[in-house]
C-alpha atoms as a PDB file:
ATOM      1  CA  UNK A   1      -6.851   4.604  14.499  1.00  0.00           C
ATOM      2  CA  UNK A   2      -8.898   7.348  12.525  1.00  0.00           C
ATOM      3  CA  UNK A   3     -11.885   7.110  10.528  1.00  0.00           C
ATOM      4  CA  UNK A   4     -11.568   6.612   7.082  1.00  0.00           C
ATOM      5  CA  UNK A   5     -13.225   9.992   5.629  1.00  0.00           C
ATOM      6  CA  UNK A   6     -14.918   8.744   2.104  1.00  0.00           C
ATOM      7  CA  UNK A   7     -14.117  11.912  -0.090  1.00  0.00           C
ATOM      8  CA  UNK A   8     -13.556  10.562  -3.209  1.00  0.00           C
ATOM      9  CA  UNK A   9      -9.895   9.598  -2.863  1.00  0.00           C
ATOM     10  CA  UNK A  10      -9.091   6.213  -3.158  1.00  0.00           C
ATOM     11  CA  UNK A  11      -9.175   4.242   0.405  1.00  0.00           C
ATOM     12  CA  UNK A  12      -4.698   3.402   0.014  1.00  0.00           C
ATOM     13  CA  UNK A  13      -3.969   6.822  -0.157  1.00  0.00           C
ATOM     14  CA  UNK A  14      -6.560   7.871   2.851  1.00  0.00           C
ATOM     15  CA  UNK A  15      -4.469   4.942   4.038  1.00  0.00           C
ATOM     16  CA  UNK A  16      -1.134   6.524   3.547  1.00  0.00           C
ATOM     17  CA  UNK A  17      -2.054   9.809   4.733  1.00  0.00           C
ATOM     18  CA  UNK A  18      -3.448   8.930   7.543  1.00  0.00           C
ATOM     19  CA  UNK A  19      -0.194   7.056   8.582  1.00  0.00           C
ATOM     20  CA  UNK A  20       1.841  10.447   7.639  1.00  0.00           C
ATOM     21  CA  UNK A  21      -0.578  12.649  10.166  1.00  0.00           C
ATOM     22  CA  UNK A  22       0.180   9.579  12.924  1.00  0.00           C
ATOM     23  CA  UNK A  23       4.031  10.714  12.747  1.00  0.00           C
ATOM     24  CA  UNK A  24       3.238  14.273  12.143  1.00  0.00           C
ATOM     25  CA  UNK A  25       1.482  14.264  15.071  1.00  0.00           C
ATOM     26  CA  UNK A  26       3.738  12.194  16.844  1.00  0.00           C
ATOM     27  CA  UNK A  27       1.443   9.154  17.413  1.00  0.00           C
ATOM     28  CA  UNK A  28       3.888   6.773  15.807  1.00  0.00           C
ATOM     29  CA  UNK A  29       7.439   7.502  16.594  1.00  0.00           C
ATOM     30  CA  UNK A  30       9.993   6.886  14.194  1.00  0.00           C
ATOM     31  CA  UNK A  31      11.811   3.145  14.692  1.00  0.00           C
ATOM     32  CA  UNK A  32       7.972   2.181  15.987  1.00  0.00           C
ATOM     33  CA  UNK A  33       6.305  -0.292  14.592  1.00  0.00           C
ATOM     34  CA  UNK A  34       3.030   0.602  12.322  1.00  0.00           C
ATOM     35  CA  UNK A  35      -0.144  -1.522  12.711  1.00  0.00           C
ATOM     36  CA  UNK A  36      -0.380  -4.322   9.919  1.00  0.00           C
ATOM     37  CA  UNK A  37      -2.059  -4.672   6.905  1.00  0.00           C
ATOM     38  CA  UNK A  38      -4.172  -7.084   8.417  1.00  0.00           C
ATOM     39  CA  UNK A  39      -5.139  -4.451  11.727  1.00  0.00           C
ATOM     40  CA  UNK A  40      -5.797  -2.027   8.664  1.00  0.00           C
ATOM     41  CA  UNK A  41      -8.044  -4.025   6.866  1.00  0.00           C
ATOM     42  CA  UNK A  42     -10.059  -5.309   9.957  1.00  0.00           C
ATOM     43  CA  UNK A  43     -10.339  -2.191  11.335  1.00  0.00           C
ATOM     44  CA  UNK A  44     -11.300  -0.187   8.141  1.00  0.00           C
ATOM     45  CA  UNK A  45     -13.067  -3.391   6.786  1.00  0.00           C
ATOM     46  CA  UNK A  46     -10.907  -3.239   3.591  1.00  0.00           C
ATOM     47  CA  UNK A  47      -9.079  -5.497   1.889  1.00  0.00           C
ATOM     48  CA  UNK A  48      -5.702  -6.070   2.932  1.00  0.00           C
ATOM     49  CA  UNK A  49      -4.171  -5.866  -0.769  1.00  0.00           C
ATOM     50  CA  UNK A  50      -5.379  -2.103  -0.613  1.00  0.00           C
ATOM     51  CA  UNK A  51      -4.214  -1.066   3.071  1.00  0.00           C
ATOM     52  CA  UNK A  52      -0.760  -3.171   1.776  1.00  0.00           C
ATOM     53  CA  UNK A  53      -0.955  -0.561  -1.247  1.00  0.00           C
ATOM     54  CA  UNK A  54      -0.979   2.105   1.059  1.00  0.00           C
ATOM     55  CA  UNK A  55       1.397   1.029   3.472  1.00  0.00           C
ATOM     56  CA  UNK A  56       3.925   0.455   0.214  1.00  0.00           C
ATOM     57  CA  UNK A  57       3.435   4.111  -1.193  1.00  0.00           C
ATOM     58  CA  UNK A  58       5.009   4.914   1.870  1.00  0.00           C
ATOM     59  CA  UNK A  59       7.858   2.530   1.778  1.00  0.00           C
ATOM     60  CA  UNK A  60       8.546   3.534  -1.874  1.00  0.00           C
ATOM     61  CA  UNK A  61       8.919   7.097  -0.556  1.00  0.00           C
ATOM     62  CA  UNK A  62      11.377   6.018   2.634  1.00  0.00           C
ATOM     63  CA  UNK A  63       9.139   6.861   5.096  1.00  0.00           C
ATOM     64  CA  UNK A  64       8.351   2.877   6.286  1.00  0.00           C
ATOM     65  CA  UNK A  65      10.566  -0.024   5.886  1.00  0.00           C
ATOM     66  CA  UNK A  66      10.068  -3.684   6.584  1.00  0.00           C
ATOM     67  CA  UNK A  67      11.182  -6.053   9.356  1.00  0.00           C
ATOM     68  CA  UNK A  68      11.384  -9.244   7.363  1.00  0.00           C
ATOM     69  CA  UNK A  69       9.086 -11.478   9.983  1.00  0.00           C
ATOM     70  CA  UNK A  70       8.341  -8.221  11.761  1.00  0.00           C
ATOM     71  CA  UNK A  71       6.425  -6.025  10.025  1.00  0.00           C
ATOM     72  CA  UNK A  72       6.718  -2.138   9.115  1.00  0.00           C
ATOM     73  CA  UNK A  73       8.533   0.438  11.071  1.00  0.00           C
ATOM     74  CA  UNK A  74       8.935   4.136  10.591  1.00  0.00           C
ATOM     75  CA  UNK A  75      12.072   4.912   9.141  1.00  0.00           C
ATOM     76  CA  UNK A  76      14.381   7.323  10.831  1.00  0.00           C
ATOM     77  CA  UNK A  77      13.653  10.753   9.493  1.00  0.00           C
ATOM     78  CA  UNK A  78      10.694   9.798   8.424  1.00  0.00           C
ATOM     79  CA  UNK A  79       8.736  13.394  10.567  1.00  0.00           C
ATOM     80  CA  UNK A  80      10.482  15.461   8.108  1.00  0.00           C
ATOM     81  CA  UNK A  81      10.044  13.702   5.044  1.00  0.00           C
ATOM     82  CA  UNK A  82       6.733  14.168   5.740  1.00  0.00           C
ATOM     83  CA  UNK A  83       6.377  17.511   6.714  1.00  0.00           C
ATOM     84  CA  UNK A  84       8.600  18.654   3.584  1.00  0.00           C
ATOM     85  CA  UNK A  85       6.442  16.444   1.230  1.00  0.00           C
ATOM     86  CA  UNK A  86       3.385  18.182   3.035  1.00  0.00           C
ATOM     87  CA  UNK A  87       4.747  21.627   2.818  1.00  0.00           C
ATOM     88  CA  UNK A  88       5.383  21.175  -0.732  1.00  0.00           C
ATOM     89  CA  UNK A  89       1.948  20.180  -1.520  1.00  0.00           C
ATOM     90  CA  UNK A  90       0.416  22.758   0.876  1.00  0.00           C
ATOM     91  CA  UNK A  91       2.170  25.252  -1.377  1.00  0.00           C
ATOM     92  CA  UNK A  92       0.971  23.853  -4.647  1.00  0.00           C
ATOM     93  CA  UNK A  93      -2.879  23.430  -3.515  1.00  0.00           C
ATOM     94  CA  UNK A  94      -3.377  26.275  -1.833  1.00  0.00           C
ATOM     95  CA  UNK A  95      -0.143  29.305  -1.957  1.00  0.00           C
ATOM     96  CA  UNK A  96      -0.156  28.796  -5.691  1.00  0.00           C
ATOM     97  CA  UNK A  97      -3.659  28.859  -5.786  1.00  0.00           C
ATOM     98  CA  UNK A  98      -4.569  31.702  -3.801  1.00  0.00           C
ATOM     99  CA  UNK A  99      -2.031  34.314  -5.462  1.00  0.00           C
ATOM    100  CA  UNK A 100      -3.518  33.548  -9.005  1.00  0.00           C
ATOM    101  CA  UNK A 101      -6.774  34.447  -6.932  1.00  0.00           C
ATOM    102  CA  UNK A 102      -5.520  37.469  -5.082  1.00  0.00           C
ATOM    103  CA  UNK A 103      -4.457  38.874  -8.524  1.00  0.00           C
ATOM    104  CA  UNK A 104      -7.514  38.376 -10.352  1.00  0.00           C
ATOM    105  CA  UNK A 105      -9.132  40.360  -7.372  1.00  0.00           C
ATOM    106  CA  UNK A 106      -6.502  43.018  -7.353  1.00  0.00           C
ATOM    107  CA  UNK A 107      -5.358  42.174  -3.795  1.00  0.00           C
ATOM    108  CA  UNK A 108      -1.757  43.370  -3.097  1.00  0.00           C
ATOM    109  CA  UNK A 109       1.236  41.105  -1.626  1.00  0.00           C
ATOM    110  CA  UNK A 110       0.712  43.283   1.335  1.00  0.00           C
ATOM    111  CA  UNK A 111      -2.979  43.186   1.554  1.00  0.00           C
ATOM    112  CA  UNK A 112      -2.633  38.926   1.158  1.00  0.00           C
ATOM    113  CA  UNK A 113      -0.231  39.082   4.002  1.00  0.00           C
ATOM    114  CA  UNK A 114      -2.608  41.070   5.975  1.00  0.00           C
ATOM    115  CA  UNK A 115      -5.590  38.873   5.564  1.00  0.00           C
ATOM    116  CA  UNK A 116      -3.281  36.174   5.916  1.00  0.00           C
ATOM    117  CA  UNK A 117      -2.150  37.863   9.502  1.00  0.00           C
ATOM    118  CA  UNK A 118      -5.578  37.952  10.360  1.00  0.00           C
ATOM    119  CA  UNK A 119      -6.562  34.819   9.955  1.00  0.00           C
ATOM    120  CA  UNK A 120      -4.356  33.888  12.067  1.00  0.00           C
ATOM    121  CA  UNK A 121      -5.464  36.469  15.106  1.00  0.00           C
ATOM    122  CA  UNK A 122      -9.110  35.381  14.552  1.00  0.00           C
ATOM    123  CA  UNK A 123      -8.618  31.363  15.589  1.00  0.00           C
END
């Protein structure tokens, strides 16, 4: 498991996410079984209720379910409800965000796509 990063954000949604870069990044495999609440809370030192309220944002949203006398699993498609959710967000933070910019500046759809193009080259 990952480090908590304290930005501000309450700890169950660092929680959550963290969980949704673990299948992203193919760490937890969908129909695997996700650490408990209790592994969260020991290893974050946290109280379970909160790593629980993380772990449920993501059952609310079909991306874990529950073994009754199991525990939580990752649901089957849960990689690309994630990614989709992500992409969507992605786009609202930061696409939205940096065309309002880009206009105020008087940068160009094609000048944005070649900064964009070269931020990519310069990695």
């Amino acid at each position: 498991m990952k480090q908590l990063i304290d930005d501000g954000r309450p700890i169950f949604i660092q929680i959550a996410e963290r969980i949704e870069d673990d299948i992203i990044e193919g760490v937890l495999l969908e129909e695997s079984q996700v650490p408990s609440t209790n592994q969260f809370a020991a290893f974050y030192k946290i109280n379970p209720a909160t790593a629980a309220k993380g772990v449920n944002l993501l059952v609310d949203e079909g991306i874990l379910y529950k073994k009754r006398g199991i525990g939580m699993f990752v649901a089957d498609g849960a990689r690309i409800k994630v990614m989709e959710k992500r992409k969507e967000l992605f786009f609202e933070q930061y696409i939205i965000t940096m065309v309002q910019e880009a206009k105020k500046l008087g940068i160009t759809t094609e000048q944005l796509t070649e900064m964009i193009q070269r931020g990519d080259t310069e990695r």
